[in-house]
PDB file of N, CA and C in Angstrom:
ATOM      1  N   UNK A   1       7.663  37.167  24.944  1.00  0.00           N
ATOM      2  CA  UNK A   1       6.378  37.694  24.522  1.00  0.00           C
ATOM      3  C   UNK A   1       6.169  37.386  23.051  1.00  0.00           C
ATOM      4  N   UNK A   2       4.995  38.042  22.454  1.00  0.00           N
ATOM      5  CA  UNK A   2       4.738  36.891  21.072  1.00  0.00           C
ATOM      6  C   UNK A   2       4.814  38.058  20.236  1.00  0.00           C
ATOM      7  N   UNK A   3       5.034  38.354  19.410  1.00  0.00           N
ATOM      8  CA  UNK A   3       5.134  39.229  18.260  1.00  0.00           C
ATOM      9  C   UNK A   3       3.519  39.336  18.118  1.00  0.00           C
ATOM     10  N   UNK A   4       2.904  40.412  17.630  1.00  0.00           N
ATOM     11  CA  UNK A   4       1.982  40.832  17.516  1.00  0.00           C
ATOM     12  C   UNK A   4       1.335  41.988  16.119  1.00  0.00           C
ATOM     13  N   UNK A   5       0.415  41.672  15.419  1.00  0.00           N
ATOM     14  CA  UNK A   5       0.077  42.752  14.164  1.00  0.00           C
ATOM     15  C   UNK A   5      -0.311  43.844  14.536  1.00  0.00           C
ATOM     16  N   UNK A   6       0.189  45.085  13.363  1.00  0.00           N
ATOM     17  CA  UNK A   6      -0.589  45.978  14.033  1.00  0.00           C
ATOM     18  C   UNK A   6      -0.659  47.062  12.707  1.00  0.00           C
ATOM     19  N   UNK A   7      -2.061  46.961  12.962  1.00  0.00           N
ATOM     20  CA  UNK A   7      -3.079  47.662  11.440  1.00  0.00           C
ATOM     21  C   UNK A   7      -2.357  48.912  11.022  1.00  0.00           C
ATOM     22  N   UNK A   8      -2.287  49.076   9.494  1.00  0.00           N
ATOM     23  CA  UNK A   8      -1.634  50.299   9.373  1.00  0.00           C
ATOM     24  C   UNK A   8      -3.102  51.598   9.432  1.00  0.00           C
ATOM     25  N   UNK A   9      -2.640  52.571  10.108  1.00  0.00           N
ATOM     26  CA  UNK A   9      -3.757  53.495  10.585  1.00  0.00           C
ATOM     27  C   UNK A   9      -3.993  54.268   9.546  1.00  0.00           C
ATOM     28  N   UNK A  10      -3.786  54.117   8.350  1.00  0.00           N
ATOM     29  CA  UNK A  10      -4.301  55.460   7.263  1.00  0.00           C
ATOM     30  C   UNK A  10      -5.379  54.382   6.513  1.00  0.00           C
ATOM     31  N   UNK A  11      -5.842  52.869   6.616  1.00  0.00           N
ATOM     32  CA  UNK A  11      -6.934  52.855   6.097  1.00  0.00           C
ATOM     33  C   UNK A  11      -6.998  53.220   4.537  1.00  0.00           C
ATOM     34  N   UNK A  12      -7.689  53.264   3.546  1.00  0.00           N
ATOM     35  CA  UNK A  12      -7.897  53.481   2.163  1.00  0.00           C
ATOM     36  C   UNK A  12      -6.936  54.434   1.926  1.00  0.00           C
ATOM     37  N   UNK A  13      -6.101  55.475   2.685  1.00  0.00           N
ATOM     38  CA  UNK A  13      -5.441  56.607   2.250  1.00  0.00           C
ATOM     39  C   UNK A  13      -4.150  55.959   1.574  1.00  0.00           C
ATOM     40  N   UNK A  14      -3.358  56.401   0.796  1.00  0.00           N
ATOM     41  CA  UNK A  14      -2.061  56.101   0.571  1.00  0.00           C
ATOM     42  C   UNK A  14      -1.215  56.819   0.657  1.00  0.00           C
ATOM     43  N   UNK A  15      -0.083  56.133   1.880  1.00  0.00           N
ATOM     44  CA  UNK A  15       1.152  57.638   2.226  1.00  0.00           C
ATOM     45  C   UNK A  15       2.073  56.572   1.910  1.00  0.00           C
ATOM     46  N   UNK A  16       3.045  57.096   1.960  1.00  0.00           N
ATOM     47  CA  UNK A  16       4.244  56.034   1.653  1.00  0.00           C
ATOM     48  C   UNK A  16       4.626  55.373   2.974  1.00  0.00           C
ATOM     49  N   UNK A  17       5.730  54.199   2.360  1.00  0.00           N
ATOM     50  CA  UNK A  17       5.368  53.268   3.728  1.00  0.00           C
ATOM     51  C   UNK A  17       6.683  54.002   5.027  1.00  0.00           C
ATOM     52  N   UNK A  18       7.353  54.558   4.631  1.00  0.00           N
ATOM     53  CA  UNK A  18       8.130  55.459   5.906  1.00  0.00           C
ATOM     54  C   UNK A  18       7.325  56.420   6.800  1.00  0.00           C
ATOM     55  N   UNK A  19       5.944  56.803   6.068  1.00  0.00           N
ATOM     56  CA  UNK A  19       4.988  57.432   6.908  1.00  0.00           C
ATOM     57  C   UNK A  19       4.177  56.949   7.744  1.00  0.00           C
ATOM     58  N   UNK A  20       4.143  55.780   7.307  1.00  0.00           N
ATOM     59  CA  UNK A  20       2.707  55.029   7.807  1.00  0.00           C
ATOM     60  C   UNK A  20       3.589  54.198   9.073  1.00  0.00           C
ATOM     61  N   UNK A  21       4.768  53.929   9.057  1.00  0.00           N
ATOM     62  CA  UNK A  21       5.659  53.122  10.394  1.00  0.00           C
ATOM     63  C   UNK A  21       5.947  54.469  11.154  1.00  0.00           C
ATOM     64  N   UNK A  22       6.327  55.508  10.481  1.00  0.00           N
ATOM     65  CA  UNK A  22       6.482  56.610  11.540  1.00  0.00           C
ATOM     66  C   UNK A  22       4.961  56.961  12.416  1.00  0.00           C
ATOM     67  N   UNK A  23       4.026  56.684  11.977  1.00  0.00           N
ATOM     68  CA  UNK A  23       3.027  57.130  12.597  1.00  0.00           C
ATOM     69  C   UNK A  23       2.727  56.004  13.908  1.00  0.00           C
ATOM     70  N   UNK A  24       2.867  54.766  13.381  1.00  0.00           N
ATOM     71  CA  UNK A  24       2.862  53.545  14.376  1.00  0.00           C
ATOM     72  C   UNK A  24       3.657  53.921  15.472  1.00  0.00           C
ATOM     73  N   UNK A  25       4.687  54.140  15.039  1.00  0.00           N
ATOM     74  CA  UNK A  25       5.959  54.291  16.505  1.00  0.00           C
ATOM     75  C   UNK A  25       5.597  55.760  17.249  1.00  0.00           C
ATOM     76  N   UNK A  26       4.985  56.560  16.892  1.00  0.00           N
ATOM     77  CA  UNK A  26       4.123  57.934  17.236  1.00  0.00           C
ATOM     78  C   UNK A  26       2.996  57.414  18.282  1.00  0.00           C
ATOM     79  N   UNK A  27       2.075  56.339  17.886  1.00  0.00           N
ATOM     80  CA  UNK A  27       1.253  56.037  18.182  1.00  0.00           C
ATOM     81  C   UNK A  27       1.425  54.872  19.263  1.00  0.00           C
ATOM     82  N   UNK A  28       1.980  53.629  18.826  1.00  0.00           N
ATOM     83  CA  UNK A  28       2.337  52.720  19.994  1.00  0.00           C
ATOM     84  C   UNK A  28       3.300  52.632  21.047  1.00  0.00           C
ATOM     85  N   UNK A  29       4.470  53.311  20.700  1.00  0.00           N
ATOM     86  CA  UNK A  29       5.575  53.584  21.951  1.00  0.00           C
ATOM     87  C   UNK A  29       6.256  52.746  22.413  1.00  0.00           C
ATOM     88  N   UNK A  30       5.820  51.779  22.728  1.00  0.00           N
ATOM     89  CA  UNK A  30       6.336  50.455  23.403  1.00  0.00           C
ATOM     90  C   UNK A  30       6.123  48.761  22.687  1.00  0.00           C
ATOM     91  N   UNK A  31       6.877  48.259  22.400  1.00  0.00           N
ATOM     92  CA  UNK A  31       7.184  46.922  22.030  1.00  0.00           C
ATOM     93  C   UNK A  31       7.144  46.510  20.605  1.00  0.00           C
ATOM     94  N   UNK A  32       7.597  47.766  20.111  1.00  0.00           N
ATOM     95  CA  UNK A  32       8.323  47.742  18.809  1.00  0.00           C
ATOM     96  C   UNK A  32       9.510  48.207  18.556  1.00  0.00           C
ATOM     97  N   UNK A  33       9.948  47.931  17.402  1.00  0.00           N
ATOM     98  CA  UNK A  33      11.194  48.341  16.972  1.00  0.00           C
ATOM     99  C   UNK A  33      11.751  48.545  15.819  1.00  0.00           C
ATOM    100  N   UNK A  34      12.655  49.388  15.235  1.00  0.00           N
ATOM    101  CA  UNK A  34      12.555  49.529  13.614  1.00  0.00           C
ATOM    102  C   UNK A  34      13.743  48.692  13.076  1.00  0.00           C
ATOM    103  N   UNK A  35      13.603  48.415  12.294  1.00  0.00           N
ATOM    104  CA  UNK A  35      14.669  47.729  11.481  1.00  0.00           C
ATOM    105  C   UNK A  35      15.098  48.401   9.792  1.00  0.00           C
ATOM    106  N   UNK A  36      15.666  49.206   9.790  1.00  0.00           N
ATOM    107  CA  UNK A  36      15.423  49.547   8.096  1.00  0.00           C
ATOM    108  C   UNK A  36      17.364  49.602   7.789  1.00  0.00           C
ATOM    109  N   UNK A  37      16.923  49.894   6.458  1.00  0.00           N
ATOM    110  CA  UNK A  37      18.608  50.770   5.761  1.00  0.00           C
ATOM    111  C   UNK A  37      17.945  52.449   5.616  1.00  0.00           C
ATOM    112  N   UNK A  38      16.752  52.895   5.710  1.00  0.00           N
ATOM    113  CA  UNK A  38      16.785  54.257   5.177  1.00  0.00           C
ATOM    114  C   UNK A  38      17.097  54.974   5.968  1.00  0.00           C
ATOM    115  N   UNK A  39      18.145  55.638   5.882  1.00  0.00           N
ATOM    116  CA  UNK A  39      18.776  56.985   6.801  1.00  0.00           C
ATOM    117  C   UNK A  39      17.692  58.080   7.238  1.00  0.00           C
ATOM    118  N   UNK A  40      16.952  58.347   6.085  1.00  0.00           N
ATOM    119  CA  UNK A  40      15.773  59.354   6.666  1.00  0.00           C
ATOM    120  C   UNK A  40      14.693  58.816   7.508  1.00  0.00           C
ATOM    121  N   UNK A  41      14.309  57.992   7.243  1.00  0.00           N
ATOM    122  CA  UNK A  41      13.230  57.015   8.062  1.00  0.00           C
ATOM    123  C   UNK A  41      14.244  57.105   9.579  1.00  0.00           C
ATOM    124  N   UNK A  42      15.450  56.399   9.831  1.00  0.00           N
ATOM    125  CA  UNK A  42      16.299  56.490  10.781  1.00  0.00           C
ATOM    126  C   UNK A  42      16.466  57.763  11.298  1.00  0.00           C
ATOM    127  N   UNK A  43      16.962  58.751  10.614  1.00  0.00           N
ATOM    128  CA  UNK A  43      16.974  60.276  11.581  1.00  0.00           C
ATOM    129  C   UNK A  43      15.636  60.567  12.022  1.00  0.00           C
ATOM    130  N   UNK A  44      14.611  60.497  10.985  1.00  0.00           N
ATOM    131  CA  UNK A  44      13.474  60.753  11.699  1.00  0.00           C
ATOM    132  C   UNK A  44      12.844  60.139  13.178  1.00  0.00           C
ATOM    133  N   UNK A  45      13.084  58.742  13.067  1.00  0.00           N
ATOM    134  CA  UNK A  45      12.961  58.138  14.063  1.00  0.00           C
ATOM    135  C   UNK A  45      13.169  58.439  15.610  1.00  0.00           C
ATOM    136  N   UNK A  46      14.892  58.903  15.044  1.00  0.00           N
ATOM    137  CA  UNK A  46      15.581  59.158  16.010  1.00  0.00           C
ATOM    138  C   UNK A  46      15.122  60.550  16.740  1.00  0.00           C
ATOM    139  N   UNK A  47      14.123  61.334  16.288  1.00  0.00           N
ATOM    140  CA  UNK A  47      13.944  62.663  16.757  1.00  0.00           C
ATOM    141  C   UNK A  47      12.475  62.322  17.871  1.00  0.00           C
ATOM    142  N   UNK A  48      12.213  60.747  17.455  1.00  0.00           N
ATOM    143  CA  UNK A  48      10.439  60.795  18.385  1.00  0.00           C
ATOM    144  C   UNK A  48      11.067  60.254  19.585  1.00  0.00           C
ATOM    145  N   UNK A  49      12.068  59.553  19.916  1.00  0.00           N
ATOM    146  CA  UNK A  49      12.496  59.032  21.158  1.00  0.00           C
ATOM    147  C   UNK A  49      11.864  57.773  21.218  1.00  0.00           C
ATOM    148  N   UNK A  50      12.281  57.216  22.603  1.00  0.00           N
ATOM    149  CA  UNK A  50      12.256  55.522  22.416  1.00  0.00           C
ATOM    150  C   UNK A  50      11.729  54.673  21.225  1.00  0.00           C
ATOM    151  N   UNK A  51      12.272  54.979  19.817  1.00  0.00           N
ATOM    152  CA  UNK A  51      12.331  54.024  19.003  1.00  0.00           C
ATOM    153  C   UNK A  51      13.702  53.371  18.661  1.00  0.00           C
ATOM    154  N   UNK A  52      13.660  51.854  19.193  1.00  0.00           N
ATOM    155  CA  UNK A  52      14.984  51.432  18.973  1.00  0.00           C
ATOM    156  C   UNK A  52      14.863  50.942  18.066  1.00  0.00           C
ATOM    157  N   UNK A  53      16.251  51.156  17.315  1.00  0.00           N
ATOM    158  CA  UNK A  53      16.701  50.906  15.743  1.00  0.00           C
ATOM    159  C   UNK A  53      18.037  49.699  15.460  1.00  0.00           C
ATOM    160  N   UNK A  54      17.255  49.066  14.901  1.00  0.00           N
ATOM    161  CA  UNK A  54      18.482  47.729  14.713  1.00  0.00           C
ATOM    162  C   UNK A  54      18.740  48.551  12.441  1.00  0.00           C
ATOM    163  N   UNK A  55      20.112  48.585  12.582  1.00  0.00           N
ATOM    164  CA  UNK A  55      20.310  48.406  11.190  1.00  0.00           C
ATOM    165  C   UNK A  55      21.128  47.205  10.552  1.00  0.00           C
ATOM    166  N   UNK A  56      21.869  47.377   9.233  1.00  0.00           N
ATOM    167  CA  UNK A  56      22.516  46.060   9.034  1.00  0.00           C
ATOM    168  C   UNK A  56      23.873  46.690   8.484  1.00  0.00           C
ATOM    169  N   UNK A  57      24.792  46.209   8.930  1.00  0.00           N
ATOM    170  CA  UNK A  57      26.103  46.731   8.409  1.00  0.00           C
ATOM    171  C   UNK A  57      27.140  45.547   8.243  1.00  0.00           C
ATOM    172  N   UNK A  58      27.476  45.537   6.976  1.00  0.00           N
ATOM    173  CA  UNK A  58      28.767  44.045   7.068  1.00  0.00           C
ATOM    174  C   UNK A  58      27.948  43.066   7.062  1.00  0.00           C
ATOM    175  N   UNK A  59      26.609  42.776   6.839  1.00  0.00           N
ATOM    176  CA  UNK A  59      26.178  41.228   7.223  1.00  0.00           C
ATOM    177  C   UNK A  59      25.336  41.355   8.350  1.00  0.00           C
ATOM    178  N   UNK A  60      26.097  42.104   9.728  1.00  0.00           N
ATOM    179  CA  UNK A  60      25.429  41.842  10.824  1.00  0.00           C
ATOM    180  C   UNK A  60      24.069  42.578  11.172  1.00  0.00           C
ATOM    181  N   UNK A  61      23.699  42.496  12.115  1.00  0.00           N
ATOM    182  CA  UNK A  61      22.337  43.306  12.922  1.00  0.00           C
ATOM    183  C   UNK A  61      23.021  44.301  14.266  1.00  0.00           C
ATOM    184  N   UNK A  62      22.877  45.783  14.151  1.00  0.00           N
ATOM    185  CA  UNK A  62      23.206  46.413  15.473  1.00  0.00           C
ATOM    186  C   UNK A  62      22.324  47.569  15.589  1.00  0.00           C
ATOM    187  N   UNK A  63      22.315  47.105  16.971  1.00  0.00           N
ATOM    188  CA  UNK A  63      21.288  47.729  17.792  1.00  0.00           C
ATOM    189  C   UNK A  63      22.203  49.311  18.507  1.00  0.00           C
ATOM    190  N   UNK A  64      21.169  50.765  17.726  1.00  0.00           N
ATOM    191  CA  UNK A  64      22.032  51.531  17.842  1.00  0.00           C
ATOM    192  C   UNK A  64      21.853  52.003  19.138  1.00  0.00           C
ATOM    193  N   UNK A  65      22.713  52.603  19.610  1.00  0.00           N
ATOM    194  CA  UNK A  65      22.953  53.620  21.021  1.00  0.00           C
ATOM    195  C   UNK A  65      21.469  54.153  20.860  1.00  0.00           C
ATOM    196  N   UNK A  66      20.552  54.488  22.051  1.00  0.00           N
ATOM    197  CA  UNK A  66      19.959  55.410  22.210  1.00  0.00           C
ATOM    198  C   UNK A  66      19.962  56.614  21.671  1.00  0.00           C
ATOM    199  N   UNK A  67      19.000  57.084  21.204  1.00  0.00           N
ATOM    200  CA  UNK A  67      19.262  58.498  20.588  1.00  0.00           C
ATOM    201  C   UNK A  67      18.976  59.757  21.867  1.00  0.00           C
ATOM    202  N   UNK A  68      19.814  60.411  21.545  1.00  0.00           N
ATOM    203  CA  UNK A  68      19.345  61.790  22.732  1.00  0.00           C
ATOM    204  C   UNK A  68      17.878  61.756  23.460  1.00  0.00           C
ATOM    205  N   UNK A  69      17.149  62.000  22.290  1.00  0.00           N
ATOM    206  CA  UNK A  69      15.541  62.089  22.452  1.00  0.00           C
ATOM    207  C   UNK A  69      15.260  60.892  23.251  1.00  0.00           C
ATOM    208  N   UNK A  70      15.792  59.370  23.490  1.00  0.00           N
ATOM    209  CA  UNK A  70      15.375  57.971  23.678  1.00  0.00           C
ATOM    210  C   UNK A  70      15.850  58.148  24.839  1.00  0.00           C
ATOM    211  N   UNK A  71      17.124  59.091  25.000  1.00  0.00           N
ATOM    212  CA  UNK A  71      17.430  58.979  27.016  1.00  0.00           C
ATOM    213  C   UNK A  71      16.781  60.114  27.311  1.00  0.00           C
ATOM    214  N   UNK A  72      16.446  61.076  26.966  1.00  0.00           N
ATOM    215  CA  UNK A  72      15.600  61.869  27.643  1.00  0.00           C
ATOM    216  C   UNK A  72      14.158  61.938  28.065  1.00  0.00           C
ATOM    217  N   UNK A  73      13.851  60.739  27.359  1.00  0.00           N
ATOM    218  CA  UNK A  73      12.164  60.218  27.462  1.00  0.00           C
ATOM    219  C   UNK A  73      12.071  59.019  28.149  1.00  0.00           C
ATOM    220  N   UNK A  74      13.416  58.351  28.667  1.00  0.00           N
ATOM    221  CA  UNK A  74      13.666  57.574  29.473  1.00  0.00           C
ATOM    222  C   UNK A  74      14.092  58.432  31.078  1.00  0.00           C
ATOM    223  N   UNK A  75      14.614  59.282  31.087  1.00  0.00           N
ATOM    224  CA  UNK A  75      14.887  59.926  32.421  1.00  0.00           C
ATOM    225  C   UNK A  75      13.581  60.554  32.795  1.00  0.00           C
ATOM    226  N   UNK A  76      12.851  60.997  31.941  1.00  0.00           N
ATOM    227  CA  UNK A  76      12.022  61.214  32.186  1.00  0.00           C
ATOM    228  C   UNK A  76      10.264  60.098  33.076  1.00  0.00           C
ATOM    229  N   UNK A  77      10.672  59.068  32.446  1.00  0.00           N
ATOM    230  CA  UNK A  77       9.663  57.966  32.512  1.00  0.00           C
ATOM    231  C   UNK A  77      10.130  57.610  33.974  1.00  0.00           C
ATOM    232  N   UNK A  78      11.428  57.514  34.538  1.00  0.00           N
ATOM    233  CA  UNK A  78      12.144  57.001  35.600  1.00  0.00           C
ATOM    234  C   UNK A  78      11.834  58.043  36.400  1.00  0.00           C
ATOM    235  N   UNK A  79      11.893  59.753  36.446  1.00  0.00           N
ATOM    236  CA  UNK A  79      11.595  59.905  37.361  1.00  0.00           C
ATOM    237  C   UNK A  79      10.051  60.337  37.935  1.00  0.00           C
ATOM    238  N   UNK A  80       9.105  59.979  36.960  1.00  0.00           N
ATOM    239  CA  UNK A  80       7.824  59.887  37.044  1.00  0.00           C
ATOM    240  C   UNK A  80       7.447  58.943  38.104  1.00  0.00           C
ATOM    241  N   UNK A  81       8.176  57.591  37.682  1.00  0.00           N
ATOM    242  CA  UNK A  81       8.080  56.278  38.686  1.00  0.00           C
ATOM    243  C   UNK A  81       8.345  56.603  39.890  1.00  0.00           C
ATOM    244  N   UNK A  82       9.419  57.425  40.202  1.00  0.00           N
ATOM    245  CA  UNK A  82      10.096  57.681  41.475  1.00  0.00           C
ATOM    246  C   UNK A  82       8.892  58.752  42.255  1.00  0.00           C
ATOM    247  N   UNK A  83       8.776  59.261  41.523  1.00  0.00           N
ATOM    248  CA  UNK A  83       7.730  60.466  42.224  1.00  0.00           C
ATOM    249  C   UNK A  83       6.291  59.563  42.946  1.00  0.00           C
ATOM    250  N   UNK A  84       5.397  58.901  42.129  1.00  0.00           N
ATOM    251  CA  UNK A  84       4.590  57.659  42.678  1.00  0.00           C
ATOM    252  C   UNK A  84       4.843  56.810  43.646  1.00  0.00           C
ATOM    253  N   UNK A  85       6.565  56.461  43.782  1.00  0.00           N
ATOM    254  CA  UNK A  85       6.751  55.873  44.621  1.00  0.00           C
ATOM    255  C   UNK A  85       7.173  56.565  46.341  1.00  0.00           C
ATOM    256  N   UNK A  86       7.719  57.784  45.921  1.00  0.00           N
ATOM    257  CA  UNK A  86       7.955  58.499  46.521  1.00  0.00           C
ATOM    258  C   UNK A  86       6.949  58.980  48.148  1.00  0.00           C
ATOM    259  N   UNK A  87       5.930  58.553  47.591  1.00  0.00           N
ATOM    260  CA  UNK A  87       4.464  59.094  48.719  1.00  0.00           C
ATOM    261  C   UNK A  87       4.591  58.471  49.330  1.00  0.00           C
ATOM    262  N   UNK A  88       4.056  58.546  50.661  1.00  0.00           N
ATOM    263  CA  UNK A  88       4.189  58.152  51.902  1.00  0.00           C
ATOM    264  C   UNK A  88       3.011  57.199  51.915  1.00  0.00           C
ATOM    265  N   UNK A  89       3.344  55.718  52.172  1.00  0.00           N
ATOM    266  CA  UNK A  89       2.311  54.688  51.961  1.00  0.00           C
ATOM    267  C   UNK A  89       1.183  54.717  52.904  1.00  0.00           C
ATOM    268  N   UNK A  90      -0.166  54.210  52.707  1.00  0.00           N
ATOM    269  CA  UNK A  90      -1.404  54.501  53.272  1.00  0.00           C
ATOM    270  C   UNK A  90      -1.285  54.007  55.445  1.00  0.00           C
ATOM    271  N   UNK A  91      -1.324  54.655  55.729  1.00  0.00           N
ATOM    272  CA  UNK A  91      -1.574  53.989  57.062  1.00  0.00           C
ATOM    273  C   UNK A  91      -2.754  53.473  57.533  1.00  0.00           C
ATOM    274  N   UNK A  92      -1.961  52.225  58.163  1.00  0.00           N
ATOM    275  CA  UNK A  92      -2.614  51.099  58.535  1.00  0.00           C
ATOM    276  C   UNK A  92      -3.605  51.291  59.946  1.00  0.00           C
ATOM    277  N   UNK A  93      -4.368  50.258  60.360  1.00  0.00           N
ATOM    278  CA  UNK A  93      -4.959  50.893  61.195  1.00  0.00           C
ATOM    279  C   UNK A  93      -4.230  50.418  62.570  1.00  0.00           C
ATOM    280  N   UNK A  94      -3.529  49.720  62.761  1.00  0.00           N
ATOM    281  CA  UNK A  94      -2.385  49.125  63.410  1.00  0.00           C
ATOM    282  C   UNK A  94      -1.750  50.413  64.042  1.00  0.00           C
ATOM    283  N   UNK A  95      -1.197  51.242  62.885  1.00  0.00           N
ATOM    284  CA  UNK A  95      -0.325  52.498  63.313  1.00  0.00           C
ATOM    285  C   UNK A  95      -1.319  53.579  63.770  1.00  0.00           C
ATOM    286  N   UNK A  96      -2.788  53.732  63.856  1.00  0.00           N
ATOM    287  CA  UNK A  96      -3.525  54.477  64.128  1.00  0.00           C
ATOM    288  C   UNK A  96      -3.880  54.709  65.460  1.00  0.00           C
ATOM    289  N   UNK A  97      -4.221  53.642  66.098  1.00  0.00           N
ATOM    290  CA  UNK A  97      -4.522  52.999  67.197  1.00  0.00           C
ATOM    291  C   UNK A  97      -2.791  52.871  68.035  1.00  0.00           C
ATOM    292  N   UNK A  98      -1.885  53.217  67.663  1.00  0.00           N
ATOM    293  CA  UNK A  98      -0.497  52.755  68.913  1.00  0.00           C
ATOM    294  C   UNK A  98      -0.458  54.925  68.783  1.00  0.00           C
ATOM    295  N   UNK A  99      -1.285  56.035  68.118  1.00  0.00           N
ATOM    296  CA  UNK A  99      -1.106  57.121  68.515  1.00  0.00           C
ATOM    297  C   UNK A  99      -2.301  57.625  69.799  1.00  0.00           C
ATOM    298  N   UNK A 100      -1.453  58.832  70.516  1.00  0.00           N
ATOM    299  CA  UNK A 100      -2.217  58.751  72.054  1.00  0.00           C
ATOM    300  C   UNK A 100      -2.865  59.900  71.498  1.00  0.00           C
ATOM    301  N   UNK A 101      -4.153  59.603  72.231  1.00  0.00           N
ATOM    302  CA  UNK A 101      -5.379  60.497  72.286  1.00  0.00           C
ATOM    303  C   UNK A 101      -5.679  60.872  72.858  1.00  0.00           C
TER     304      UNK A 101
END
């Protein structure tokens, strides 16, 4: 998929820039990801759920464990799916017509 911009939402206001990415990841949810060194920006993060966090340690890039909040908003999303799928699919008119009347 292609990397994509995305407007910072305070407009003429000025917040600092750990506010203005926390509000994005508040706001978009899906197909982003943070990359920083700031620990507070990072705990905070870690409290909205599915924001995955790459930091840098030694040189490298690692992608941290899920945070509590990130599997619980994931078990959650999974068993939403399951429930939708769960219903008993529409009957056909095939199966309508083979019941006796």
């Amino acid at each position: 998929s292609r990397a994509r911009r995305v407007d910072c939402p305070h407009a003429n206001k000025r917040v600092p820039a750990s506010e203005c990415v926390l509000e994005l990841f508040k706001a978009e949810k899906h197909g982003m990801l943070l990359g920083t060194v700031d620990k507070e920006l990072i705990s905070t993060a870690r409290a909205i759920g599915g924001v995955p966090i790459v930091t840098i340690s030694s040189g490298s890039l690692i992608l941290e464990t899920p945070s509590r909040q990130s599997r619980s908003l994931a078990l959650e999303i999974e068993r939403n799916k399951r429930k939708k799928s769960s219903s008993p699919p529409p009957k056909s008119a095939a199966e309508d017509s083979l019941k006796p009347r």
